[in-house]
PDB file of N, CA and C in Angstrom:
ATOM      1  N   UNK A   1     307.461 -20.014 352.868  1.00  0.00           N
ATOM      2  CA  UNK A   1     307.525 -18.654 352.362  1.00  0.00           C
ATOM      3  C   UNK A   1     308.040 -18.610 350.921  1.00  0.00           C
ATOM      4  N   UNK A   2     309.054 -19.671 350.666  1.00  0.00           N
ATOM      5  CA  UNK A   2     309.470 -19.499 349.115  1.00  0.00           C
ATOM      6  C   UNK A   2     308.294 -19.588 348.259  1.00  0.00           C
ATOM      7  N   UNK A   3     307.220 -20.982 348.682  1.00  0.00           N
ATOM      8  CA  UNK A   3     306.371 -20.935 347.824  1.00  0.00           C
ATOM      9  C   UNK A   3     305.332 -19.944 347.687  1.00  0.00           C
ATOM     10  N   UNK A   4     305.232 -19.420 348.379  1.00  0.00           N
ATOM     11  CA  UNK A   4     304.031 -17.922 348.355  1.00  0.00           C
ATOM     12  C   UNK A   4     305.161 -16.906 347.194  1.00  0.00           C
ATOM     13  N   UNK A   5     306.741 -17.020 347.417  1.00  0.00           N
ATOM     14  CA  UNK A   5     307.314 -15.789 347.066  1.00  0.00           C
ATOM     15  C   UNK A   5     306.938 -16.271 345.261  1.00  0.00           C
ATOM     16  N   UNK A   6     307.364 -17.639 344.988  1.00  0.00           N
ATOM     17  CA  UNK A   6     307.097 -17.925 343.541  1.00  0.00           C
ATOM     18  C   UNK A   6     305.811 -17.687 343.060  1.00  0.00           C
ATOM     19  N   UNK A   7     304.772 -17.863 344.003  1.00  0.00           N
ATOM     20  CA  UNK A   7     303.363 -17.775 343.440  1.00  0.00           C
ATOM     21  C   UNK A   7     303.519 -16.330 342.777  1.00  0.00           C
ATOM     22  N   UNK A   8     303.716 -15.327 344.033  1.00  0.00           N
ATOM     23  CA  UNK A   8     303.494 -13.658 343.147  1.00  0.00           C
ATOM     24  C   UNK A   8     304.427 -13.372 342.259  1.00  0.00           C
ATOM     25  N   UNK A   9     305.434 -14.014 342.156  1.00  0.00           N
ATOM     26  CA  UNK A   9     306.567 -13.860 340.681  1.00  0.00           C
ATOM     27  C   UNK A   9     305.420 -14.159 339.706  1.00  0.00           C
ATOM     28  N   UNK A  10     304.806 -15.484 339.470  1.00  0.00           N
ATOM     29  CA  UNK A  10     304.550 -16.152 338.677  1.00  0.00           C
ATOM     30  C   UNK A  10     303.013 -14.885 338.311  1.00  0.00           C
ATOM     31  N   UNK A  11     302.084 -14.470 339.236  1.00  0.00           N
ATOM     32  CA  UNK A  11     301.249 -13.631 339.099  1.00  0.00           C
ATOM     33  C   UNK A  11     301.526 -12.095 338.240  1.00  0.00           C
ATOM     34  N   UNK A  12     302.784 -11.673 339.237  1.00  0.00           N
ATOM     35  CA  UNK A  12     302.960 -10.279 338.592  1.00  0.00           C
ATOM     36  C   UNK A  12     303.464 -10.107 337.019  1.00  0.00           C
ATOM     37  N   UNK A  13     304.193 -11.188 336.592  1.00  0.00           N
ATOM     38  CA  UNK A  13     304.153 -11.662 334.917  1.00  0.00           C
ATOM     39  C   UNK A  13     303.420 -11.592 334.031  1.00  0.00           C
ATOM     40  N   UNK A  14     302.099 -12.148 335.061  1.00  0.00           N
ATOM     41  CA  UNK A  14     300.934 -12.009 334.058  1.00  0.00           C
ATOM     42  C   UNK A  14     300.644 -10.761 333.410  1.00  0.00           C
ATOM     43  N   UNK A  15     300.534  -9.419 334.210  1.00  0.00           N
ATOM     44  CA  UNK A  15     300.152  -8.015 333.811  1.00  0.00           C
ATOM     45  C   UNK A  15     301.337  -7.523 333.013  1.00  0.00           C
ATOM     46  N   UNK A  16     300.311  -6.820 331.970  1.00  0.00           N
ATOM     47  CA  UNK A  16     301.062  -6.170 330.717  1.00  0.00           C
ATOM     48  C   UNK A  16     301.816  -4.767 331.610  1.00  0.00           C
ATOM     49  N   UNK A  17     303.071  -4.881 331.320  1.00  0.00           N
ATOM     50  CA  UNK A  17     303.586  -3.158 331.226  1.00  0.00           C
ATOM     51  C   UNK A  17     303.137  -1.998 330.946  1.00  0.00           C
ATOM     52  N   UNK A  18     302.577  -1.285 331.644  1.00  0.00           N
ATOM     53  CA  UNK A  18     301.377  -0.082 331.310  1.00  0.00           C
ATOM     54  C   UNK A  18     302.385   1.158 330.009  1.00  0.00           C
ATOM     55  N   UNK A  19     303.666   0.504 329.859  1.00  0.00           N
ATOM     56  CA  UNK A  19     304.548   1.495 328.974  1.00  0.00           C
ATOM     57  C   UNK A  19     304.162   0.568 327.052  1.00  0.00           C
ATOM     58  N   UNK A  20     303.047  -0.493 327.312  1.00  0.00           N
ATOM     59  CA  UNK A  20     302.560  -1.259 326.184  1.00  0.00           C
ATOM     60  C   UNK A  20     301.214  -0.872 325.552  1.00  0.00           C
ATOM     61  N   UNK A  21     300.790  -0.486 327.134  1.00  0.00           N
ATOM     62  CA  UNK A  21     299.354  -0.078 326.813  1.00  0.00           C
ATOM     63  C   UNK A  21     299.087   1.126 326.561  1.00  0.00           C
ATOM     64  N   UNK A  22     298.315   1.616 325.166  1.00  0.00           N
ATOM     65  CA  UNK A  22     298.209   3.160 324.957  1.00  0.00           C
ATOM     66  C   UNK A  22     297.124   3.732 325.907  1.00  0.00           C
ATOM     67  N   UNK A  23     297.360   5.306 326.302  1.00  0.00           N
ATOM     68  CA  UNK A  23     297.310   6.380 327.162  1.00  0.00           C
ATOM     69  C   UNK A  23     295.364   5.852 327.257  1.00  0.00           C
ATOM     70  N   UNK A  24     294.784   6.312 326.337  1.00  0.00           N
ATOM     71  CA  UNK A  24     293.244   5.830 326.088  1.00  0.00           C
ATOM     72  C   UNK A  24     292.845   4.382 326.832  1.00  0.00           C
ATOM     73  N   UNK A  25     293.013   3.571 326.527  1.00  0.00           N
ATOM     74  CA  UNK A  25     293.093   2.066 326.512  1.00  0.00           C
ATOM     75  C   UNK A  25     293.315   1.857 328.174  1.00  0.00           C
ATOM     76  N   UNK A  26     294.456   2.563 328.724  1.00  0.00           N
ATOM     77  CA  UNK A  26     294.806   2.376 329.970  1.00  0.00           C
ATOM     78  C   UNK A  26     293.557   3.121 331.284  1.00  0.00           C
ATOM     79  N   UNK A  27     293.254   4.575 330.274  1.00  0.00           N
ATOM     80  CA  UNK A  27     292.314   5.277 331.208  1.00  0.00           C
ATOM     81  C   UNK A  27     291.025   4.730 331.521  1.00  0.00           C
ATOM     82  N   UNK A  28     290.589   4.129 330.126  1.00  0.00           N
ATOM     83  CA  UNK A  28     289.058   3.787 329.871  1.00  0.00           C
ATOM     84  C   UNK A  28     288.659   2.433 330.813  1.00  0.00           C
ATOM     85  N   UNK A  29     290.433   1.656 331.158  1.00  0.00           N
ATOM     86  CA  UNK A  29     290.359   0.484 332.010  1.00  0.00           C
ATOM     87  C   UNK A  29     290.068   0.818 333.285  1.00  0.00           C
ATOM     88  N   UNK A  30     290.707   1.576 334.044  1.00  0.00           N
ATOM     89  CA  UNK A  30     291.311   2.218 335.066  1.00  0.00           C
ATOM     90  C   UNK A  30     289.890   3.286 335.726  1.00  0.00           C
ATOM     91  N   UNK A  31     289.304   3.481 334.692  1.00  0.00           N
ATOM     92  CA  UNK A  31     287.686   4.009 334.993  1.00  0.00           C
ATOM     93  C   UNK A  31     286.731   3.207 335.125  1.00  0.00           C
ATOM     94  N   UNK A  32     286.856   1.987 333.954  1.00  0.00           N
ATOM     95  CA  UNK A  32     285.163   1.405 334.205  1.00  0.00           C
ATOM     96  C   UNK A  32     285.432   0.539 334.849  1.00  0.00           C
ATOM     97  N   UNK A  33     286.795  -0.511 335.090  1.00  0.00           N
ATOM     98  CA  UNK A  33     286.887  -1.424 335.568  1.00  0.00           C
ATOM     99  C   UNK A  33     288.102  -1.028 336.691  1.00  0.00           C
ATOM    100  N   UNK A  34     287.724  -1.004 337.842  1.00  0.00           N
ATOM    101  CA  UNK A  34     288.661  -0.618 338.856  1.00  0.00           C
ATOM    102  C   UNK A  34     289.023  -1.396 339.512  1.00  0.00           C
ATOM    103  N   UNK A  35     290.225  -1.650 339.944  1.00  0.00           N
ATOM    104  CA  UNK A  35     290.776  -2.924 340.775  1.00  0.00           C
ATOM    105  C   UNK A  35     291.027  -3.276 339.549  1.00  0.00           C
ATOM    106  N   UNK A  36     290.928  -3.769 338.108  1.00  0.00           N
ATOM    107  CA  UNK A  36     291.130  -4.649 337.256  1.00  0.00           C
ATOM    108  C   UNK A  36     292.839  -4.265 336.600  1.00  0.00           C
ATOM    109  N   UNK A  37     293.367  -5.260 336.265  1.00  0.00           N
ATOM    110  CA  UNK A  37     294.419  -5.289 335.380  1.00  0.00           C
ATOM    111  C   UNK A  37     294.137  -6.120 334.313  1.00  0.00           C
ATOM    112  N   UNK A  38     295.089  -5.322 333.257  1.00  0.00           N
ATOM    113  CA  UNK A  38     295.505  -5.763 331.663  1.00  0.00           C
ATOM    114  C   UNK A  38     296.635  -7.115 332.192  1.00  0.00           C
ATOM    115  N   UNK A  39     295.675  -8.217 331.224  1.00  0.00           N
ATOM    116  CA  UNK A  39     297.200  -8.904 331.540  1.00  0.00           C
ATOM    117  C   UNK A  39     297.506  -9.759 330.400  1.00  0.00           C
ATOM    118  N   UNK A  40     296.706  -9.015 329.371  1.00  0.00           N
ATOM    119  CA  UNK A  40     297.171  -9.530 328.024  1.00  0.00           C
ATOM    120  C   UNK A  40     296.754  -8.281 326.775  1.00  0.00           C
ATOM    121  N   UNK A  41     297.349  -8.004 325.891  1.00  0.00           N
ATOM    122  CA  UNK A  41     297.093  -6.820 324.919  1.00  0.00           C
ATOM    123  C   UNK A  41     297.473  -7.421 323.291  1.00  0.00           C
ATOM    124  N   UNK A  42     296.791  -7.208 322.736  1.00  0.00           N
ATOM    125  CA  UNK A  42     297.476  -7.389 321.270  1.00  0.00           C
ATOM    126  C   UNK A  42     296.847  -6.427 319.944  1.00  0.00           C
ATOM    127  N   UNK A  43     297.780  -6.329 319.350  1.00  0.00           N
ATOM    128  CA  UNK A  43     297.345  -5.508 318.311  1.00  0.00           C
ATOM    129  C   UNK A  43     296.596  -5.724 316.733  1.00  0.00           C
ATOM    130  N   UNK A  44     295.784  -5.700 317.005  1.00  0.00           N
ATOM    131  CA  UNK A  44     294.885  -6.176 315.626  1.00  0.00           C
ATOM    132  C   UNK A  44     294.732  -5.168 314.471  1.00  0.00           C
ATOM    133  N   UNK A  45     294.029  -5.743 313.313  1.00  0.00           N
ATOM    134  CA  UNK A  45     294.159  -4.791 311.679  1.00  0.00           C
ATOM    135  C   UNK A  45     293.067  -3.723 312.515  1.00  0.00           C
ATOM    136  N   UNK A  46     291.904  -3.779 313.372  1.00  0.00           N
ATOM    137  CA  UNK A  46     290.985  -2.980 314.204  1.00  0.00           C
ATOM    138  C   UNK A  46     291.630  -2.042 314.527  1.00  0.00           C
ATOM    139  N   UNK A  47     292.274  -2.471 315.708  1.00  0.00           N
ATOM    140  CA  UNK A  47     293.190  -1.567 316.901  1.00  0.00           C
ATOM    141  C   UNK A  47     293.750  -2.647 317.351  1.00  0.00           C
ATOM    142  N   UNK A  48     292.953  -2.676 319.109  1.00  0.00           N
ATOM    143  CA  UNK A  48     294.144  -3.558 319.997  1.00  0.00           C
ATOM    144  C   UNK A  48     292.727  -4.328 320.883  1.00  0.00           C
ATOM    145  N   UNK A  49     293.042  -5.628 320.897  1.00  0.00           N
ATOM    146  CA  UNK A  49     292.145  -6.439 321.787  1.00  0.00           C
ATOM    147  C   UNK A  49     292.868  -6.772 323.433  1.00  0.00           C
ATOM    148  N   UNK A  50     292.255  -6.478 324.284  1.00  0.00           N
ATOM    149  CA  UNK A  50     292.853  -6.983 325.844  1.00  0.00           C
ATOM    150  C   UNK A  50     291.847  -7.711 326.313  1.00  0.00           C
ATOM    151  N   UNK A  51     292.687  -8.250 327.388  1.00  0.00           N
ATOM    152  CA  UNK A  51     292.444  -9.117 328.527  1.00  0.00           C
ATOM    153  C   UNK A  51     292.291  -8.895 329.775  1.00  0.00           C
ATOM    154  N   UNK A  52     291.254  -8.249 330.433  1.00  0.00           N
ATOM    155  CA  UNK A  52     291.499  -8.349 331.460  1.00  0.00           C
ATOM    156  C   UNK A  52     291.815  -9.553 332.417  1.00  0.00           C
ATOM    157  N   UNK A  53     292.179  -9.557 334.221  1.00  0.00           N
ATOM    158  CA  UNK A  53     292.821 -10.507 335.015  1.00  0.00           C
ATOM    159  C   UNK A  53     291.009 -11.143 335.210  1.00  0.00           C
ATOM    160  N   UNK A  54     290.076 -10.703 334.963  1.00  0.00           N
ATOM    161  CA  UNK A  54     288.698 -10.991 335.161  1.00  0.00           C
ATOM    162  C   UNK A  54     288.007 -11.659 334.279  1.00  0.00           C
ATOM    163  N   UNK A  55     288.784 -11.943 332.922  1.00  0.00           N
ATOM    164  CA  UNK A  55     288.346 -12.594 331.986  1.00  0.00           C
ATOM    165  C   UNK A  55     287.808 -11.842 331.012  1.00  0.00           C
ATOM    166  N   UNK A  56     287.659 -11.061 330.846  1.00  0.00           N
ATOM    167  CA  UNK A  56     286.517  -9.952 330.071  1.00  0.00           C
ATOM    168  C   UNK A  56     287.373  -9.744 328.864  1.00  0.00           C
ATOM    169  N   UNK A  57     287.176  -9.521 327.537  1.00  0.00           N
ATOM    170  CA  UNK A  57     288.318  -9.407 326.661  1.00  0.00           C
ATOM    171  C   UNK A  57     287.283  -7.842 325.912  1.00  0.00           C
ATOM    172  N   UNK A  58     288.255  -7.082 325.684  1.00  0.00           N
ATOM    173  CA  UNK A  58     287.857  -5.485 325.386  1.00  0.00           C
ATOM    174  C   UNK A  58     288.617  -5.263 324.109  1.00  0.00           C
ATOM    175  N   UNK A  59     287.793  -5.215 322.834  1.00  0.00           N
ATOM    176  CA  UNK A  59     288.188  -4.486 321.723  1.00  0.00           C
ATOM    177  C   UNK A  59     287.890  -3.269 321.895  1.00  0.00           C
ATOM    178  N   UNK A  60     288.976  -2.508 321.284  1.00  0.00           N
ATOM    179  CA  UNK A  60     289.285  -0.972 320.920  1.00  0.00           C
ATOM    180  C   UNK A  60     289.458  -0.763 319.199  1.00  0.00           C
ATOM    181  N   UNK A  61     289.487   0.111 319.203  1.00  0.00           N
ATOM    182  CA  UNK A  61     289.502   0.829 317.632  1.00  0.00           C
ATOM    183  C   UNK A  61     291.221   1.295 317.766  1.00  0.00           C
ATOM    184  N   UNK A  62     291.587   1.615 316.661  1.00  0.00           N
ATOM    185  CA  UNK A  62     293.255   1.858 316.633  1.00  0.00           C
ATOM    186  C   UNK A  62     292.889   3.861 317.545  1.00  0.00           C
ATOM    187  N   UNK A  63     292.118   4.381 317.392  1.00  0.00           N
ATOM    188  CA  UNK A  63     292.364   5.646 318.570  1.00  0.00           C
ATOM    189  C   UNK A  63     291.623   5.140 320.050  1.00  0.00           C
ATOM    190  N   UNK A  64     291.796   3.881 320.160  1.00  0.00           N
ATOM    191  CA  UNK A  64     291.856   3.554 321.670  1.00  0.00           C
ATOM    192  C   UNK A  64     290.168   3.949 322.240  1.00  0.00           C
ATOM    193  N   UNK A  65     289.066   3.499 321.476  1.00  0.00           N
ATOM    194  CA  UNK A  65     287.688   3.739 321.590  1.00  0.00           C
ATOM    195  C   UNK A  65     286.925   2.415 321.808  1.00  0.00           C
ATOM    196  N   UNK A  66     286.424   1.895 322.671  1.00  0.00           N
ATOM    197  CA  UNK A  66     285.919   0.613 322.721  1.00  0.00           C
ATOM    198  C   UNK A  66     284.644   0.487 321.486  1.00  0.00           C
ATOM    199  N   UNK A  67     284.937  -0.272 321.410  1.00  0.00           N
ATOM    200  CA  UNK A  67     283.739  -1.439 320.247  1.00  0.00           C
ATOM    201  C   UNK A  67     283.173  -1.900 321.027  1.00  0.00           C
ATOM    202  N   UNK A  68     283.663  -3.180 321.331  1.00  0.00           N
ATOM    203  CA  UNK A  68     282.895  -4.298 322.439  1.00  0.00           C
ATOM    204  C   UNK A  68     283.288  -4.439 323.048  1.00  0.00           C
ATOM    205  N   UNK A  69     282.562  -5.360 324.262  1.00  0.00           N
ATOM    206  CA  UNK A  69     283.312  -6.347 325.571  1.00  0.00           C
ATOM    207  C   UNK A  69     282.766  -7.998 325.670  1.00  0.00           C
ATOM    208  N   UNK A  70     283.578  -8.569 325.439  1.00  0.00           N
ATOM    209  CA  UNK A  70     283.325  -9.979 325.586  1.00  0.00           C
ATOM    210  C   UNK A  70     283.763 -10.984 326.657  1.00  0.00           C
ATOM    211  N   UNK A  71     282.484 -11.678 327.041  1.00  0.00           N
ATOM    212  CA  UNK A  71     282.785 -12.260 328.132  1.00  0.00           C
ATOM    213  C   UNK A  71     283.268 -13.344 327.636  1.00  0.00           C
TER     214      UNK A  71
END
């Protein structure tokens, strides 16, 4: 049981703090991609590039508007 308990420590780390991710960015995830989590975010001279847990990496514009999606 410890080792299952470390596995989901080590999992739930992965996902970004939804208090990181702006209001737009979070909805537009949370709509097209359901079931999916952010589990990486960063902020570029653009806007902000993420990660989804699915691999998919999603540029936004700085008002939180997708550009692209890259697999």
């Amino acid at each position: 049981m410890k080792t299952i308990s470390k596995i989901l420590v080590a999992v739930a780390t992965l996902f970004v703090s939804s208090a990181l991710v702006p209001a737009a960015i979070a909805e537009y995830v949370r709509t097209n991609f359901p079931g999916q989590v952010i589990v990486m975010i960063d902020k570029e001279p653009y806007g902000f590039e993420v990660e989804l847990l699915n691999g998919l990496e999603l540029k936004f514009n700085k008002d939180g508007n997708l550009i692209r999606v890259d697999d």
